[in-house]
Protein backbone atom coordinates (compact mmCIF):
# COMPACT_ATOMS: atom_id res chain seq x y z
CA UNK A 1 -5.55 15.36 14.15
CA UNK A 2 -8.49 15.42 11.85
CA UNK A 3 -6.58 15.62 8.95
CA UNK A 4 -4.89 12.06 9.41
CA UNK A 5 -8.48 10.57 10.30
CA UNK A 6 -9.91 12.21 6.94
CA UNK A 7 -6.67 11.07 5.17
CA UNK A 8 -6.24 7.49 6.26
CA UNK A 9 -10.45 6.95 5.06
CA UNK A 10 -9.07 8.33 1.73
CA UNK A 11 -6.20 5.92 1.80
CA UNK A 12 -8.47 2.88 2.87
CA UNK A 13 -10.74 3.78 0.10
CA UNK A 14 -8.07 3.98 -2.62
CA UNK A 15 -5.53 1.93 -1.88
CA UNK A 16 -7.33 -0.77 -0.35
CA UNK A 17 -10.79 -0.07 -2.31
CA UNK A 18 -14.68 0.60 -0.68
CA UNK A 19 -14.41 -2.68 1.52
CA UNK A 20 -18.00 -1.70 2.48
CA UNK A 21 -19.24 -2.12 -1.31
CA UNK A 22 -21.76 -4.72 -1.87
CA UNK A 23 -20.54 -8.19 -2.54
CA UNK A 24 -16.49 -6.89 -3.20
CA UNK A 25 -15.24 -9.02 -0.14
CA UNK A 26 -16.73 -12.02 -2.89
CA UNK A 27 -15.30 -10.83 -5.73
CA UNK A 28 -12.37 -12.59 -7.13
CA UNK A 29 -9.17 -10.15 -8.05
CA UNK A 30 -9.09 -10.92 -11.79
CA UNK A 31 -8.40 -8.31 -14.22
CA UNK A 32 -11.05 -6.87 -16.46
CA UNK A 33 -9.96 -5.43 -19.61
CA UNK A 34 -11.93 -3.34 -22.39
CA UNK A 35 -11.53 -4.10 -26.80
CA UNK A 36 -8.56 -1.81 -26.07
CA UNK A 37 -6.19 -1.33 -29.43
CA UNK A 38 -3.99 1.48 -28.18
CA UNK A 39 -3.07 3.58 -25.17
CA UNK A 40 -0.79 6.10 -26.20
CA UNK A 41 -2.82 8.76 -23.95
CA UNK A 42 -3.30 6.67 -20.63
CA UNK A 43 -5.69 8.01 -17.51
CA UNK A 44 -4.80 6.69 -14.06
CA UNK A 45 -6.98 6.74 -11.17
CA UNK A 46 -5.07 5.71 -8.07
CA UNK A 47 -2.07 5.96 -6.68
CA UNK A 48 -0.72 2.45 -7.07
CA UNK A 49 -2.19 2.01 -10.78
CA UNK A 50 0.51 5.16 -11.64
CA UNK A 51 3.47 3.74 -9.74
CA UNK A 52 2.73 0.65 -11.76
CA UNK A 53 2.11 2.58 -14.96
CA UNK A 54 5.73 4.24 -14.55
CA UNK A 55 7.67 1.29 -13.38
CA UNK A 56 6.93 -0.46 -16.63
CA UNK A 57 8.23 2.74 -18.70
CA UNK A 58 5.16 4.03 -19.67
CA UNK A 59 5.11 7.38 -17.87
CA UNK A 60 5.44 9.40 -20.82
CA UNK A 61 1.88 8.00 -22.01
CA UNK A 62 0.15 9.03 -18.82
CA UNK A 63 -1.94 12.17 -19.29
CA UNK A 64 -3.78 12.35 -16.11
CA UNK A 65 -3.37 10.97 -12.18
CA UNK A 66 -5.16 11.82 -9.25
CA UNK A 67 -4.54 13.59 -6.69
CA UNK A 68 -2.95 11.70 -4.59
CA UNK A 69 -0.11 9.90 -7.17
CA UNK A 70 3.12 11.81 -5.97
CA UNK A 71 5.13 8.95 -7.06
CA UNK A 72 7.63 9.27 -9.29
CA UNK A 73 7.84 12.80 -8.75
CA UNK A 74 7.25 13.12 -12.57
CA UNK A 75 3.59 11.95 -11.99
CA UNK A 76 3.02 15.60 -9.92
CA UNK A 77 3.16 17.28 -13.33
CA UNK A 78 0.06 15.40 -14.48
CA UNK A 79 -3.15 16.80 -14.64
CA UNK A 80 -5.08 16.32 -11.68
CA UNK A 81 -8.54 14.21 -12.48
CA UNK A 82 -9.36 13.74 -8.48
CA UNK A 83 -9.91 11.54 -6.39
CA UNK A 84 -11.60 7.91 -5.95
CA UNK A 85 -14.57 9.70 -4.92
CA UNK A 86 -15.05 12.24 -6.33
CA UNK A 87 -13.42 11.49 -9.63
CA UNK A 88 -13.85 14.41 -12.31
CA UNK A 89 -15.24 12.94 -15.38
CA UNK A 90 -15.04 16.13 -17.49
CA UNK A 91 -11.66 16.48 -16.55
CA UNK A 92 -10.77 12.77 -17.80
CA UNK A 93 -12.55 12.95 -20.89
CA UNK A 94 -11.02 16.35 -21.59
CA UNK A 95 -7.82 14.63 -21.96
CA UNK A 96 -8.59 12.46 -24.77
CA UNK A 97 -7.65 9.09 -23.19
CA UNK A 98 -7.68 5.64 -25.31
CA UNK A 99 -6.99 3.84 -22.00
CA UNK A 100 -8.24 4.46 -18.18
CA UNK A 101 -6.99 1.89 -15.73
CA UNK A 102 -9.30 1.58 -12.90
CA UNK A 103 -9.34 -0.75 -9.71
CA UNK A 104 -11.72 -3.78 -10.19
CA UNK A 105 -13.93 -2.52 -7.12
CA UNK A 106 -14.88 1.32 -8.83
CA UNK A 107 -17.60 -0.20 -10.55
CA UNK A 108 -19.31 3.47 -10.75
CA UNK A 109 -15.81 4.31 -12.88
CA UNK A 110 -16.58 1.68 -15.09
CA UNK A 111 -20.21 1.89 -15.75
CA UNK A 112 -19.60 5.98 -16.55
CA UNK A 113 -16.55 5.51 -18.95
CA UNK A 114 -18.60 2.57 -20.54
CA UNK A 115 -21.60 5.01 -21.28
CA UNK A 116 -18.79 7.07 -22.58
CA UNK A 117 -16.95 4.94 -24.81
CA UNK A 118 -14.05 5.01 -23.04
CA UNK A 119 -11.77 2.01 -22.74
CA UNK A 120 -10.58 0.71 -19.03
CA UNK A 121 -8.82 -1.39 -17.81
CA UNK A 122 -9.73 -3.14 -14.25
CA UNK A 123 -7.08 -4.12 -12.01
CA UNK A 124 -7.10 -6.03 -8.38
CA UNK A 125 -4.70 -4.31 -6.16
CA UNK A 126 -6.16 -5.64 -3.10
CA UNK A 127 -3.31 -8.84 -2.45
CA UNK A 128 -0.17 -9.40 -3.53
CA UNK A 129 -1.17 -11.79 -6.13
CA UNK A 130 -3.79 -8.76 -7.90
CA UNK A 131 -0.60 -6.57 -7.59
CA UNK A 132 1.72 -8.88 -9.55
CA UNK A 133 -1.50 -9.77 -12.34
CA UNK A 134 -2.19 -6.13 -13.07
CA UNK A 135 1.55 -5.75 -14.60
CA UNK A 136 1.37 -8.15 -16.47
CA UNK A 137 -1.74 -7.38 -18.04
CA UNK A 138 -0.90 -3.62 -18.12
CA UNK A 139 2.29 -4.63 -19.94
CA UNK A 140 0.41 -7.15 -22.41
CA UNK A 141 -2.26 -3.86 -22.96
CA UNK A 142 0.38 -1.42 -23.63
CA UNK A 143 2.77 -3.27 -25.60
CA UNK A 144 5.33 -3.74 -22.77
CA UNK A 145 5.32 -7.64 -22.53
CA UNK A 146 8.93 -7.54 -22.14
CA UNK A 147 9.47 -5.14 -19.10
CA UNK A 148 6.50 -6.40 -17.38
CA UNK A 149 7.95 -10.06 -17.59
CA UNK A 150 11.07 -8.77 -16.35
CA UNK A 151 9.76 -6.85 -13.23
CA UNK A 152 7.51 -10.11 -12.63
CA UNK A 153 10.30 -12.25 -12.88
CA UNK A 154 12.00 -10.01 -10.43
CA UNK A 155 9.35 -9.53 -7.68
CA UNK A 156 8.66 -13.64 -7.55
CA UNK A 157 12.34 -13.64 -7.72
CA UNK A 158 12.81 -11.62 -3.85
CA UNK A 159 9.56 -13.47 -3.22
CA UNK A 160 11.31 -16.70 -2.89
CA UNK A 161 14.56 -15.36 -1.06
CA UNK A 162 12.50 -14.01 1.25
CA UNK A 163 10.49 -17.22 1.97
CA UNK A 164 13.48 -19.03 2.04
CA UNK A 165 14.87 -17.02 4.79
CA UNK A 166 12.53 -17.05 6.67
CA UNK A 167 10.92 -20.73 6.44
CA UNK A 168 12.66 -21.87 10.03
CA UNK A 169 12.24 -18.77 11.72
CA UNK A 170 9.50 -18.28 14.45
CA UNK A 171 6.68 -16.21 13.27
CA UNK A 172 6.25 -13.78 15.18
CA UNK A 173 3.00 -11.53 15.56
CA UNK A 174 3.08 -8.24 14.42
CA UNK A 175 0.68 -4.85 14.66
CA UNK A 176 1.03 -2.81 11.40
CA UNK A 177 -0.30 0.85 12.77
CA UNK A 178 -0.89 2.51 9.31
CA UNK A 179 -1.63 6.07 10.36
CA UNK A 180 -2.28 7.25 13.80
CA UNK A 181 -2.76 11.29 15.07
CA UNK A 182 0.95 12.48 15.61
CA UNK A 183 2.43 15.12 18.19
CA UNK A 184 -0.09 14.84 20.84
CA UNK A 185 2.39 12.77 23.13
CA UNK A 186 0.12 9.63 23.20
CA UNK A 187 -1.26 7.16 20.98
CA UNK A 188 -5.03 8.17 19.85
CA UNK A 189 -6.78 7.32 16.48
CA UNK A 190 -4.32 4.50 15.58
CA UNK A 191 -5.85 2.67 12.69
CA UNK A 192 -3.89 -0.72 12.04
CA UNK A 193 -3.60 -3.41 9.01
CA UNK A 194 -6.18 -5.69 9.47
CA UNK A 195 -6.83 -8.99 7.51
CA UNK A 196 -7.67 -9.69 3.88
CA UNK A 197 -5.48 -6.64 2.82
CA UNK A 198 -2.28 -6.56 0.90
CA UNK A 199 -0.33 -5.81 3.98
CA UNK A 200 -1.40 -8.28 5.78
CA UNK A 201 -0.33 -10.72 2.91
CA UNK A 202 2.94 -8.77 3.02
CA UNK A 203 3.63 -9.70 6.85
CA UNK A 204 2.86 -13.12 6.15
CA UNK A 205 5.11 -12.64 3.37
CA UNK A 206 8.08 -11.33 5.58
CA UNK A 207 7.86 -14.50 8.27
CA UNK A 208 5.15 -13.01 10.39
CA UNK A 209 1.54 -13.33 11.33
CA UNK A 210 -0.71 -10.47 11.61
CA UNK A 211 -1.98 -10.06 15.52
CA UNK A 212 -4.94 -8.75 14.71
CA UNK A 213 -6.99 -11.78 14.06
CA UNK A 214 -10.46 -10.21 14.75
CA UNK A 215 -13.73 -9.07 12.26
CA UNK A 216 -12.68 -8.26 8.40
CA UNK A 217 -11.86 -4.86 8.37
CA UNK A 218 -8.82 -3.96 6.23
CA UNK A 219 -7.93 -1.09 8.66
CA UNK A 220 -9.52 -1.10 11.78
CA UNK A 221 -8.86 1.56 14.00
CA UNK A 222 -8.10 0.46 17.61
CA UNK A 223 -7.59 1.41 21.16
CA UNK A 224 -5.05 1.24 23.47
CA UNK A 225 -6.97 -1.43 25.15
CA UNK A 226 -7.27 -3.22 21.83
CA UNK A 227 -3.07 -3.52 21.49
CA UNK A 228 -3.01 -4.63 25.20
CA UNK A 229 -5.34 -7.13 24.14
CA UNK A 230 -3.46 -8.23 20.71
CA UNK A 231 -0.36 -7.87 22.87
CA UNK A 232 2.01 -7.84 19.39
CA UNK A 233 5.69 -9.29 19.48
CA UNK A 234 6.65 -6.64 16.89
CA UNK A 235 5.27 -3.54 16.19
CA UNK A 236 5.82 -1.66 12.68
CA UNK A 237 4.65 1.76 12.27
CA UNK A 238 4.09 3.85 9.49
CA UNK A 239 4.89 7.28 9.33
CA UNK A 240 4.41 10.14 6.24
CA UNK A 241 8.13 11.28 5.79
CA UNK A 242 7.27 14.86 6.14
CA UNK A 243 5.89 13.59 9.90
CA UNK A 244 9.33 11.49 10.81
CA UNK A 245 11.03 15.18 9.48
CA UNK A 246 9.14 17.16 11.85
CA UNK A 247 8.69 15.12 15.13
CA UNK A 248 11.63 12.85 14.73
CA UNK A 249 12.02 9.30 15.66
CA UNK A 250 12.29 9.61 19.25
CA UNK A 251 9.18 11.45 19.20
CA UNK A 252 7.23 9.30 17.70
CA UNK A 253 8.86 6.50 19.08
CA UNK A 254 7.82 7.57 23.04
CA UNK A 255 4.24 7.52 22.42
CA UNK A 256 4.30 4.03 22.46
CA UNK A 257 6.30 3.78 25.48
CA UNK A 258 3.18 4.38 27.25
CA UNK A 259 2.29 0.62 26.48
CA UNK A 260 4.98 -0.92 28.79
CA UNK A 261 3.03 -4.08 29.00
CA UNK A 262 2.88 -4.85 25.40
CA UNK A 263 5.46 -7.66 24.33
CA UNK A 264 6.80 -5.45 21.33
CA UNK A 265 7.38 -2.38 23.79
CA UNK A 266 8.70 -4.14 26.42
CA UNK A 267 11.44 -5.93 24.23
CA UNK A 268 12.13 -2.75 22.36
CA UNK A 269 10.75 -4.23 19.14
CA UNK A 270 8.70 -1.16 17.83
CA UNK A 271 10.00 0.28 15.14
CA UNK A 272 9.39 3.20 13.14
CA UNK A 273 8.80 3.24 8.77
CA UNK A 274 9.19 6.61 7.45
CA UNK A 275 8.14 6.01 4.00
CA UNK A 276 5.13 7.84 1.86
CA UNK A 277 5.16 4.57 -0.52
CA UNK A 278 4.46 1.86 2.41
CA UNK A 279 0.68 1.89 2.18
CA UNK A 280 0.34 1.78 -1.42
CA UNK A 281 -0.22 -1.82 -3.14
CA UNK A 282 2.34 -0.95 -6.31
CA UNK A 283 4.98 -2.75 -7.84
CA UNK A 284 7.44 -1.18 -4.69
CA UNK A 285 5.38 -4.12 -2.54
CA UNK A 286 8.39 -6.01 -2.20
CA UNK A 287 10.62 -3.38 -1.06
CA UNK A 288 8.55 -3.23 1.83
CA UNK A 289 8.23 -6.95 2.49
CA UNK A 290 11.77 -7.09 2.40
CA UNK A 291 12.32 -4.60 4.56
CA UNK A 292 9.87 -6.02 7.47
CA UNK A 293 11.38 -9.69 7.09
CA UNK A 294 14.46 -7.67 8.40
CA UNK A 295 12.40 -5.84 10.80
CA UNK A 296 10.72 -8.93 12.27
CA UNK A 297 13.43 -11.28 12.50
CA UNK A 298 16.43 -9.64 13.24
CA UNK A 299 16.01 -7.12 16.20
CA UNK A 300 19.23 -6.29 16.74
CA UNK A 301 19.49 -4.09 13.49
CA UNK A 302 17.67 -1.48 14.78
CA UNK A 303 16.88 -0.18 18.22
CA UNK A 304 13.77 1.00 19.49
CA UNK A 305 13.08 5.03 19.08
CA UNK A 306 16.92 5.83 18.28
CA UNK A 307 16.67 5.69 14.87
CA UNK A 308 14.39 6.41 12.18
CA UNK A 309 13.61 3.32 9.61
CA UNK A 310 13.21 3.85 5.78
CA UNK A 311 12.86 1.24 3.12
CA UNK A 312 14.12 3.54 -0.18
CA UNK A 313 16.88 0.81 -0.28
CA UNK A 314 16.38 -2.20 1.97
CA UNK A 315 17.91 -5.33 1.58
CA UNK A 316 16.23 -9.03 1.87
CA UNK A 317 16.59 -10.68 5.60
CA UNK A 318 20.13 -12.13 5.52
């Protein structure tokens, strides 16, 4: 139980960045680069920055990846620098790097590899728009104008078939829970998408509207109370894969049955994401936003608790 609490603060903090840091909710997502020449040894410090770093081909440059980057699998075999806070400078600058790619928010990052004479490069990964920026810019940095241009060119692309879509269909409010304590029979400690986060820009994305509409929070935790309150038409939640594995879909799927009152429980619209890559604001963004615009707009696809979701291969809403 404590683990997912401790593990979903990590998340908020690196995925989402230190919403609590002075004067970030004001700062615009523009990229901040270094006088970088080359980066043929390449340091990245969060999980999204390395799925990024790989999509555009330039895994075999990356040297070092925190902790928490399991994806691709090939970025486990990096060495491990830490985490967002407690990032091991030693360890970084033991690795020789001519390029660290940081998240625009970690100004304490910046400020140390500065005094060091490191080069970084500052990305936004907070929106959608800060996700499709930083691979372009990574790809201008890195020589890799071409496959970043293609990728972009993709992603806006899906972007538009997805708007298009969805432009005359209602939209519908939905609950994102992104981690929640698991195997206790009941919902406890369910900490939801809130606004001014990338996910929330991805349900807008997919044809809905986010129903929590309250404080600033990018992941709020709430109470059972809280959904009654919200009372969400869909409900989408998010489950580590090795969680959906052990407790199954219909597990996970009953604790919410508990809510009988809720519009998205009582229409059998709660459905269940098994999918390790979901909360992370990389390239894979779209995947997921394609994925929900089928979710939120065509019920019938999948029934509530009988079957478990996953996005590896989703298709746009039809």
């Amino acid at each position: 139980m404590r683990n997912n609490i401790i593990l979903t603060v990590v998340v908020v903090l690196v995925f989402a960045g230190s919403f609590w840091a002075k004067g970030l909710l004001d700062r615009p997502c523009d990229s901040v680069t270094g006088n970088v020449r080359t980066c043929r040894r390449i340091v990245s410090t969060a999980p999204s920055i390395t799925e990024t770093l790989f999509a555009l081909g330039l895994g075999d440059r990356v040297v070092g990846v925190t902790r928490f980057c399991n994806y691709p699998p090939q970025a486990k075999t990096r060495t491990k620098i830490g985490g967002f806070l407690d990032l091991n400078f030693e360890a970084v600058v033991a690795l020789r790097p001519e390029l660290v790619v940081i998240l625009i928010e970690d100004d304490r990052s910046r400020q140390a590899f500065g005094k060091l004479g490191i080069k970084t490069l500052a990305v936004c990964h907070q929106n959608i728009e800060g996700i499709v920026d930083s691979i372009t810019d990574l790809g201008r940095t890195c020589g890799m104008e071409e496959k970043a241009e293609t990728i972009v060119a993709d992603i806006h692309a899906r972007m538009d078939r997805i708007r298009r879509k969805t432009a005359t269909l209602p939209r519908r409010s939905v609950m994102v829970a992104v981690d929640r304590t698991f195997g206790c029979g009941r919902l406890e400690d369910v900490y939801i998408a809130g606004r001014d986060g990338h996910i929330d820009r991805i349900v807008e994305l997919a044809g809905g509207r986010n129903a929590y509409s309250q404080g600033v929070a990018r992941f709020p935790v709430v109470s059972t109370e809280g959904i009654l309150h919200m009372n969400p038409e869909v409900i989408i939640d998010l489950v580590p894969e090795a969680t959906a594995e052990r407790l199954g879909a219909e597990s996970i799927g009953a604790d919410w049955q508990r809510l009988a009152g809720v519009e998205a429980v009582r229409t059998g619209r709660v459905y269940v994401v098994a999918d390790d890559r979901a909360t992370v604001p990389g390239p894979s963004f779209i995947r997921l936003a394609e994925h929900l615009a089928r979710l939120i707009h065509h019920p019938s696809a999948c029934g509530f608790a009988t079957q478990l979701h996953r996005h590896a291969k989703p298709q746009a809403a039809d």
